[in-house]
N, C-alpha and C. Protein backbone atom coordinates (compact mmCIF):
# COMPACT_ATOMS: atom_id res chain seq x y z
N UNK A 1 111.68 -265.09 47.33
CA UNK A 1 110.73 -265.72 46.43
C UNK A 1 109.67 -264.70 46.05
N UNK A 2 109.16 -264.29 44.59
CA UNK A 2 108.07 -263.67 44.17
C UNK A 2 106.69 -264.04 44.50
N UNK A 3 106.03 -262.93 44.34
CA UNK A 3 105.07 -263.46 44.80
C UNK A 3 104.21 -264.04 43.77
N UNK A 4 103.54 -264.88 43.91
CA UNK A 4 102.32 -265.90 42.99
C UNK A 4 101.32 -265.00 42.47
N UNK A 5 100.89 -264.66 41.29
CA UNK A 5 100.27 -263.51 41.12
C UNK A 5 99.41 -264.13 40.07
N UNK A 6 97.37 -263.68 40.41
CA UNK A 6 96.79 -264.03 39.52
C UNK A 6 97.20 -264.01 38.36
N UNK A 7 96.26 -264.59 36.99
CA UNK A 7 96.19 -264.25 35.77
C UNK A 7 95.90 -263.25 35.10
N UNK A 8 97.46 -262.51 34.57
CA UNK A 8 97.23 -261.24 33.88
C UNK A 8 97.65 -260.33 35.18
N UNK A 9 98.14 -260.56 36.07
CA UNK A 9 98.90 -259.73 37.20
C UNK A 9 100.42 -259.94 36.96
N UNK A 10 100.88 -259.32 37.80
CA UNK A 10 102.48 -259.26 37.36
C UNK A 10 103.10 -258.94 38.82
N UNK A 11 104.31 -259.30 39.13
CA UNK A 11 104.95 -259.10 40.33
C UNK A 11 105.55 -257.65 40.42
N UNK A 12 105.16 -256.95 41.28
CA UNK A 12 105.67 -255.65 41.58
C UNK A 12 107.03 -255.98 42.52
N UNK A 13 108.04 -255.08 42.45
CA UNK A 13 109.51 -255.60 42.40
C UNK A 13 109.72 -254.98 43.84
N UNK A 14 110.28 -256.05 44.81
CA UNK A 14 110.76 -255.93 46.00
C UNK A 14 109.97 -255.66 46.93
N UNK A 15 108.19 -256.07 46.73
CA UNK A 15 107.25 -255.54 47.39
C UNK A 15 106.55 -257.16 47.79
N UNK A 16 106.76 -258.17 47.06
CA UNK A 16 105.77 -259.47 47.63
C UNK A 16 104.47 -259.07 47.44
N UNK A 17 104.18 -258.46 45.96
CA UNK A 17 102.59 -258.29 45.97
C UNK A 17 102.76 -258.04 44.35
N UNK A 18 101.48 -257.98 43.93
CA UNK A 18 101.15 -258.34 42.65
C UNK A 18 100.10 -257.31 42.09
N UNK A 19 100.32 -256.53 40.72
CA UNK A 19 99.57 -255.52 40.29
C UNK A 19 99.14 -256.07 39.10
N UNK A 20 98.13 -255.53 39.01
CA UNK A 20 97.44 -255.85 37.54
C UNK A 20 96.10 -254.50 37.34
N UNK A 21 96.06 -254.24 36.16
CA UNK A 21 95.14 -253.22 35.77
C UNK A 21 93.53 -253.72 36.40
N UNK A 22 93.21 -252.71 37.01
CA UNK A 22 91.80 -253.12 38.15
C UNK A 22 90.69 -252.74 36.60
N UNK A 23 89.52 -253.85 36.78
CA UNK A 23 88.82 -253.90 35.89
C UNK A 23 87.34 -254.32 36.84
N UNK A 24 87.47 -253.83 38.17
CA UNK A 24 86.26 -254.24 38.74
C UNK A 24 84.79 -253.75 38.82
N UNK A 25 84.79 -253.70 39.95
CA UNK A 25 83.63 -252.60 40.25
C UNK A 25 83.81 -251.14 39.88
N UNK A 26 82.87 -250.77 39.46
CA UNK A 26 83.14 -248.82 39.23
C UNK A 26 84.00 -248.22 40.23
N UNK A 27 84.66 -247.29 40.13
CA UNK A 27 86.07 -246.60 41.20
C UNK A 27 85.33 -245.30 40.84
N UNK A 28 84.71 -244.45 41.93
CA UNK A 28 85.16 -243.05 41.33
C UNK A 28 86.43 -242.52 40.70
N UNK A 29 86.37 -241.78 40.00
CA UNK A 29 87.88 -241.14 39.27
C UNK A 29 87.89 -241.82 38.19
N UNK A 30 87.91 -243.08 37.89
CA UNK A 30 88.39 -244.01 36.98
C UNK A 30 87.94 -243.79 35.56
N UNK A 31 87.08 -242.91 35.05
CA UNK A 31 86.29 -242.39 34.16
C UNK A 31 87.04 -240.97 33.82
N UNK A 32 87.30 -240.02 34.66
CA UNK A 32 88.27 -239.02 34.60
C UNK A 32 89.74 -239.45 33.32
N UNK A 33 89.28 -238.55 32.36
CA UNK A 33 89.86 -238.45 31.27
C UNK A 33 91.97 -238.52 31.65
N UNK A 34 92.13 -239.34 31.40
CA UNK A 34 93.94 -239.87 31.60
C UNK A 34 93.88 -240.31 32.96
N UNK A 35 92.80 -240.59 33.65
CA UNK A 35 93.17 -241.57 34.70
C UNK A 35 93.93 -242.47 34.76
N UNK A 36 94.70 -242.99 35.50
CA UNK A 36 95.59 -244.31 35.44
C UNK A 36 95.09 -245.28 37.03
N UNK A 37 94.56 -246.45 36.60
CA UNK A 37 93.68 -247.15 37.20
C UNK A 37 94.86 -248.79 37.79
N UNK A 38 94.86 -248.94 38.28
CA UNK A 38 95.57 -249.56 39.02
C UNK A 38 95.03 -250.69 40.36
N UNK A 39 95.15 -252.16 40.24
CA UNK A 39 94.94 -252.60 41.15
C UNK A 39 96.15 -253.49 42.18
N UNK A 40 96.11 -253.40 43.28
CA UNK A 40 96.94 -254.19 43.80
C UNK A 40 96.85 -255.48 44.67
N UNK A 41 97.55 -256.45 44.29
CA UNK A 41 97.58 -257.57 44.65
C UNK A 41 98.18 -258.41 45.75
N UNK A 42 97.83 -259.15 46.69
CA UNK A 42 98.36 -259.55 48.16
C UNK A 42 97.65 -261.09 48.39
N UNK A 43 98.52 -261.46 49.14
CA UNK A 43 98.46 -262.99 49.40
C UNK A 43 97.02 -262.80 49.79
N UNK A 44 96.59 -263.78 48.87
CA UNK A 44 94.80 -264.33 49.51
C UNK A 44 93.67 -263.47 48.24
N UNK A 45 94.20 -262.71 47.11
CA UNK A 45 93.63 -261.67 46.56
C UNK A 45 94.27 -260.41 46.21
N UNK A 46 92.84 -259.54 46.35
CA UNK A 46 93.04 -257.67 45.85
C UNK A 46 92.99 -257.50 47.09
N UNK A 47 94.12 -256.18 47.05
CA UNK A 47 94.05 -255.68 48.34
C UNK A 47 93.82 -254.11 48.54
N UNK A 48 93.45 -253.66 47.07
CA UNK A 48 93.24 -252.33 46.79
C UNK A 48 93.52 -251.64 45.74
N UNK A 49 92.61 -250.97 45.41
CA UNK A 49 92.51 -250.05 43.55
C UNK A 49 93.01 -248.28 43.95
N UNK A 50 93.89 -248.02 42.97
CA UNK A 50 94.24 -246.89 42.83
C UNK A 50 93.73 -246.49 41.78
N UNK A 51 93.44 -245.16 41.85
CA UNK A 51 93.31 -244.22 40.33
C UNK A 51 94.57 -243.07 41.01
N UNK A 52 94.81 -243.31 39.72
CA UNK A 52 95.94 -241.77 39.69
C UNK A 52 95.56 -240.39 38.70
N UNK A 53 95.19 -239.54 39.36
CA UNK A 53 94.88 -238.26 38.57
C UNK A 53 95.82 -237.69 38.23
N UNK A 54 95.63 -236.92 36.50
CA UNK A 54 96.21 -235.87 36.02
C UNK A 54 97.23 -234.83 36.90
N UNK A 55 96.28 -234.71 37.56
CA UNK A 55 96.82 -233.33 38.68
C UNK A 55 97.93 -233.86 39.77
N UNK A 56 97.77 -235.32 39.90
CA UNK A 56 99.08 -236.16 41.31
C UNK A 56 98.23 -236.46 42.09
N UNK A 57 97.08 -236.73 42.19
CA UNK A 57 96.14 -237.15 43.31
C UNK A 57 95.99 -238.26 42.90
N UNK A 58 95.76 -239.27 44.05
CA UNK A 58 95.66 -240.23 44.23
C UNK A 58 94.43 -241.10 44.57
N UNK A 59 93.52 -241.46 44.03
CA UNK A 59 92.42 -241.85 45.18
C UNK A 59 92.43 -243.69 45.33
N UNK A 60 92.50 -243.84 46.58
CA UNK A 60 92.56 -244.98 47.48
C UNK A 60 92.07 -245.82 47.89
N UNK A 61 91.49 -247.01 47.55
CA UNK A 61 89.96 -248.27 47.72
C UNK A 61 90.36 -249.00 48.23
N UNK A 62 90.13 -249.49 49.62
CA UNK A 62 90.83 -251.02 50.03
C UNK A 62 89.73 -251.92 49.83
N UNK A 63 90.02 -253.30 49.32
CA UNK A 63 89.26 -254.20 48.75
C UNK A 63 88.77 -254.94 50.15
N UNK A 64 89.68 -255.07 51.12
CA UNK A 64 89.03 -255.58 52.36
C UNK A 64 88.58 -254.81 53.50
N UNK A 65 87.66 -255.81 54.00
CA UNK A 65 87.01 -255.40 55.13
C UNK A 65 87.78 -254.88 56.37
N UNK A 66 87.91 -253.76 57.04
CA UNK A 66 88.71 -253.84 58.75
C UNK A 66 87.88 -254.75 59.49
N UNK A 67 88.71 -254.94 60.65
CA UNK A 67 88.18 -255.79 61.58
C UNK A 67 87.84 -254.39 62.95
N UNK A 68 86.69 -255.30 63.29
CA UNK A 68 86.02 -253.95 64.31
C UNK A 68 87.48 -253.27 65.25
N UNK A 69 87.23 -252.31 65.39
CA UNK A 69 88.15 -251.28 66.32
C UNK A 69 89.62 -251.15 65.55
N UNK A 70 89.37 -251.04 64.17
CA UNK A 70 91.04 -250.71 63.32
C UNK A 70 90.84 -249.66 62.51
N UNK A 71 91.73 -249.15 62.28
CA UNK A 71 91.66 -247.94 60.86
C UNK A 71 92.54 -247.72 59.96
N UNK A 72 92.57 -247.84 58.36
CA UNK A 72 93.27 -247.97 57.67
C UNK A 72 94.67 -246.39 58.23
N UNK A 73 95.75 -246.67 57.81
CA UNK A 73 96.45 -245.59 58.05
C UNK A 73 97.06 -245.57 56.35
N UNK A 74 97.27 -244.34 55.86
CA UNK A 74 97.89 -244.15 54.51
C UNK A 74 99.16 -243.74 55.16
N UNK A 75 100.22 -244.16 54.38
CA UNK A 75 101.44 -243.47 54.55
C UNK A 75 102.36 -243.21 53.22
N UNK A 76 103.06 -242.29 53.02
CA UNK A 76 104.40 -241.96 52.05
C UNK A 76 105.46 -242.49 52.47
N UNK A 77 106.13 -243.55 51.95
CA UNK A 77 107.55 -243.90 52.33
C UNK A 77 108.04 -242.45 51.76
N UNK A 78 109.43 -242.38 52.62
CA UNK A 78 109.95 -241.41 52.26
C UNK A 78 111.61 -241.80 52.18
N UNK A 79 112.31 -241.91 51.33
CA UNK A 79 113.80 -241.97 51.91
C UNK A 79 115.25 -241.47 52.51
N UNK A 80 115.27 -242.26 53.25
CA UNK A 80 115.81 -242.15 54.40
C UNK A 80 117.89 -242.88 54.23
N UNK A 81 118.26 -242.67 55.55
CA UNK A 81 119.38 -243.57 55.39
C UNK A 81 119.64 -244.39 55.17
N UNK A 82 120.45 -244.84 54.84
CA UNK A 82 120.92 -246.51 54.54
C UNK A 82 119.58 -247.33 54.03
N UNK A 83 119.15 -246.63 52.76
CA UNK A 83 118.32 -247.41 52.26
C UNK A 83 116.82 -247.37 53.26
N UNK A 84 116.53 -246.90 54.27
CA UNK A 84 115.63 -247.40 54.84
C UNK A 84 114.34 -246.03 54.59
N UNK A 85 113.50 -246.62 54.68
CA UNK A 85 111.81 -245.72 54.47
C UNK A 85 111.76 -245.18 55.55
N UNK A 86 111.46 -244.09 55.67
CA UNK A 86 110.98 -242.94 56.60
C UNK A 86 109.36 -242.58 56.22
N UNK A 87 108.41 -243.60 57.35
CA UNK A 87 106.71 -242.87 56.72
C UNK A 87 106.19 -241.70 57.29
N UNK A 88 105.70 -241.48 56.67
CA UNK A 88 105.45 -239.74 56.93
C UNK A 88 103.88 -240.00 56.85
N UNK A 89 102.85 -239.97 58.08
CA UNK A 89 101.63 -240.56 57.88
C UNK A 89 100.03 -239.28 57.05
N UNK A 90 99.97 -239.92 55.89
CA UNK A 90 98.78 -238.68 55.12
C UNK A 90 97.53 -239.21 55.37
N UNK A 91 96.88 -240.02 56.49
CA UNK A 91 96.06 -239.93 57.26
C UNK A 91 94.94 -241.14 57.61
N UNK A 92 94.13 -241.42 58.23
CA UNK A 92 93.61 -242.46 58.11
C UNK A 92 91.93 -242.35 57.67
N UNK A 93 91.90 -243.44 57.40
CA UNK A 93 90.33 -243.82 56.16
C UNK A 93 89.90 -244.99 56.83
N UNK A 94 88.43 -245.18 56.54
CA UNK A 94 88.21 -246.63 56.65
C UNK A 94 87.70 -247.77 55.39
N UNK A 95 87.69 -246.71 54.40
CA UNK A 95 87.55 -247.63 53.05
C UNK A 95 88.30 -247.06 51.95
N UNK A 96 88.48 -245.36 51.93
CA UNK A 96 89.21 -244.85 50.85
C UNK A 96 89.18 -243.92 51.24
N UNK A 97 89.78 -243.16 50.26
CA UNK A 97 90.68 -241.98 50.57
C UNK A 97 91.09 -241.05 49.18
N UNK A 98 91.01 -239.93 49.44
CA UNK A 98 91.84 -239.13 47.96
C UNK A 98 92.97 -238.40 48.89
N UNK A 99 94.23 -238.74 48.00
CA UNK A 99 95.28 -237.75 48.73
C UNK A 99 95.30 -236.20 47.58
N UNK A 100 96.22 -235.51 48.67
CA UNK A 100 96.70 -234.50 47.52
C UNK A 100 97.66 -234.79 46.67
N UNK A 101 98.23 -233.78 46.17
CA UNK A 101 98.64 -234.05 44.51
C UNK A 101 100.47 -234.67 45.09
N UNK A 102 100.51 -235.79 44.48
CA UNK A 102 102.04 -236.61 45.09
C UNK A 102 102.97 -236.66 43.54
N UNK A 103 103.99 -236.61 43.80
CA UNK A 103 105.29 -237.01 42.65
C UNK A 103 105.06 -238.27 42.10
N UNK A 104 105.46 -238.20 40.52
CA UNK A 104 106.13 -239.69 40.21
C UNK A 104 106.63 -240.14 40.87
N UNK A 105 106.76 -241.50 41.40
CA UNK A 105 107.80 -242.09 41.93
C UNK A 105 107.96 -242.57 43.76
N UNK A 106 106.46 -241.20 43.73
CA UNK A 106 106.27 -241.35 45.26
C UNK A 106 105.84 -242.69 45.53
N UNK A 107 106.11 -243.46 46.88
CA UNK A 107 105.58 -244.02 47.50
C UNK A 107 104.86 -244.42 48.35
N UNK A 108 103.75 -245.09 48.24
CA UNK A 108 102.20 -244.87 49.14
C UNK A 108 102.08 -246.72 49.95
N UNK A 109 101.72 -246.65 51.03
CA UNK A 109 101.68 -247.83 51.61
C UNK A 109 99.93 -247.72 52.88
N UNK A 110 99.96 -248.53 52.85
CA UNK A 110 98.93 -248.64 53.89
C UNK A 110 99.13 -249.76 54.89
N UNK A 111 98.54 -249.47 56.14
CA UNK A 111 98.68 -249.93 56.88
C UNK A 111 97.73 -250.48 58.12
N UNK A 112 96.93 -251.22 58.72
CA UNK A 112 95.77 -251.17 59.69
C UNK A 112 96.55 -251.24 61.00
N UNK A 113 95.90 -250.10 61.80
CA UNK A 113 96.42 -249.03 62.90
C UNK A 113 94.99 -249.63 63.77
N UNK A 114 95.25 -249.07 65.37
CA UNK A 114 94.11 -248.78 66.18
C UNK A 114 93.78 -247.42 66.01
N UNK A 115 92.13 -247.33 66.45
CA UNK A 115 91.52 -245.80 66.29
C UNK A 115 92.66 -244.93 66.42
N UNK A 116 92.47 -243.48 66.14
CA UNK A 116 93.73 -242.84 66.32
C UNK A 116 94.96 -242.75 65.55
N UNK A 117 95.07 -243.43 65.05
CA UNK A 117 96.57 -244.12 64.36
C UNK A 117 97.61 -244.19 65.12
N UNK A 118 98.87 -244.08 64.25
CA UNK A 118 99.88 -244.29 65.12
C UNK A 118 100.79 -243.82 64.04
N UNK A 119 102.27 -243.13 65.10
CA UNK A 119 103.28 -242.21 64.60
C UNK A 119 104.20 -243.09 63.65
N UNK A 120 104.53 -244.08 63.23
CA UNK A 120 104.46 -244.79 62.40
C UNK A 120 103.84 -246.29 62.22
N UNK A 121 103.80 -247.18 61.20
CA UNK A 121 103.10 -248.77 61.23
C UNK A 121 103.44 -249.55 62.54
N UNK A 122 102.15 -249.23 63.12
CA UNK A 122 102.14 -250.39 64.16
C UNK A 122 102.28 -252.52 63.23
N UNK A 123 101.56 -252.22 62.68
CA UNK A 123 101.51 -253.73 61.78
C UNK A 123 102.31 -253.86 60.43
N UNK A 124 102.10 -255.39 59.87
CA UNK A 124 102.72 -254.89 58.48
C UNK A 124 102.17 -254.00 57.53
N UNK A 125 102.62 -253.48 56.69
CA UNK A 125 101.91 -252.88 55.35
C UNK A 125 101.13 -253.82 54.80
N UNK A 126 100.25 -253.88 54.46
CA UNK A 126 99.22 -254.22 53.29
C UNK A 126 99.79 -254.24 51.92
N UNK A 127 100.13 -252.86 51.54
CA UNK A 127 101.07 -252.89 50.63
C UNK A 127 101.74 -251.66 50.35
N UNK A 128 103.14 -251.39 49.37
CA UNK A 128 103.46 -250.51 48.88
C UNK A 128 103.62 -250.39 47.22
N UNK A 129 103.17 -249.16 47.15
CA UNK A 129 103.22 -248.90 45.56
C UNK A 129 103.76 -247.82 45.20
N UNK A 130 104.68 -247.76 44.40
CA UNK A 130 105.46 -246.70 43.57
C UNK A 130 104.77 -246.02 42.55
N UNK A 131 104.09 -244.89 42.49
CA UNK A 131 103.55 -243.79 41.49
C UNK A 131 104.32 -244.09 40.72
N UNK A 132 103.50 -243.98 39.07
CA UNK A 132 104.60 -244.03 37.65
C UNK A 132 103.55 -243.10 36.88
């Protein structure tokens, strides 16, 4: 089943979450000439704004709060065998993040980890999104 996605959001495919062009609060980057601005959508709300830079950088906003003693973890799906994601972890944040410069097509997920992180998602993803 898709997921239920505000007005003017749209279902992102095989992910159970919902994107729609972020029109919120100011984003650093988002002003940066060919930015591509991006919000993503998750049961209960936003669950986080991307800008995508010119150059393949990424910068990273989670719309919610952690809960005391957690830390966001960023990860790259990467693929793997039989269909399955291999994350390769590009580090942890507690509200955002700029990565370095990533491919079309790459895939970025996040995840809430204990301090430290962990060698791959201890919990579910939050979400995943495919660079375009």
């Amino acid at each position: 089943m898709g997921a239920a996605c505000a007005a003017g959001a749209r279902p992102r495919a095989g992910s159970g979450l919902c994107t729609a062009p972020g029109r919120r609060r100011r984003l650093p980057y988002a002003a940066v000439p060919n930015a591509q601005l991006e919000a993503v959508y998750g049961p209960g709300g936003a669950v986080a704004r991307l800008v995508r830079l010119d150059d393949g950088r990424v910068y990273v906003r989670m719309d919610r709060p952690l809960e005391a003693g957690r830390i966001y973890q960023l990860w790259r799906l990467l693929p793997g065998p039989a269909n399955a994601s291999l994350p390769r972890s590009l580090g942890l944040f507690a509200s955002d993040v700029m990565t370095h410069p990533m491919p079309l097509q790459a895939v970025l997920a996040v995840s809430v980890e204990p301090p430290g992180g962990s060698s791959q998602p201890s919990t579910p993803l939050l979400f995943k999104f495919r660079l375009r």
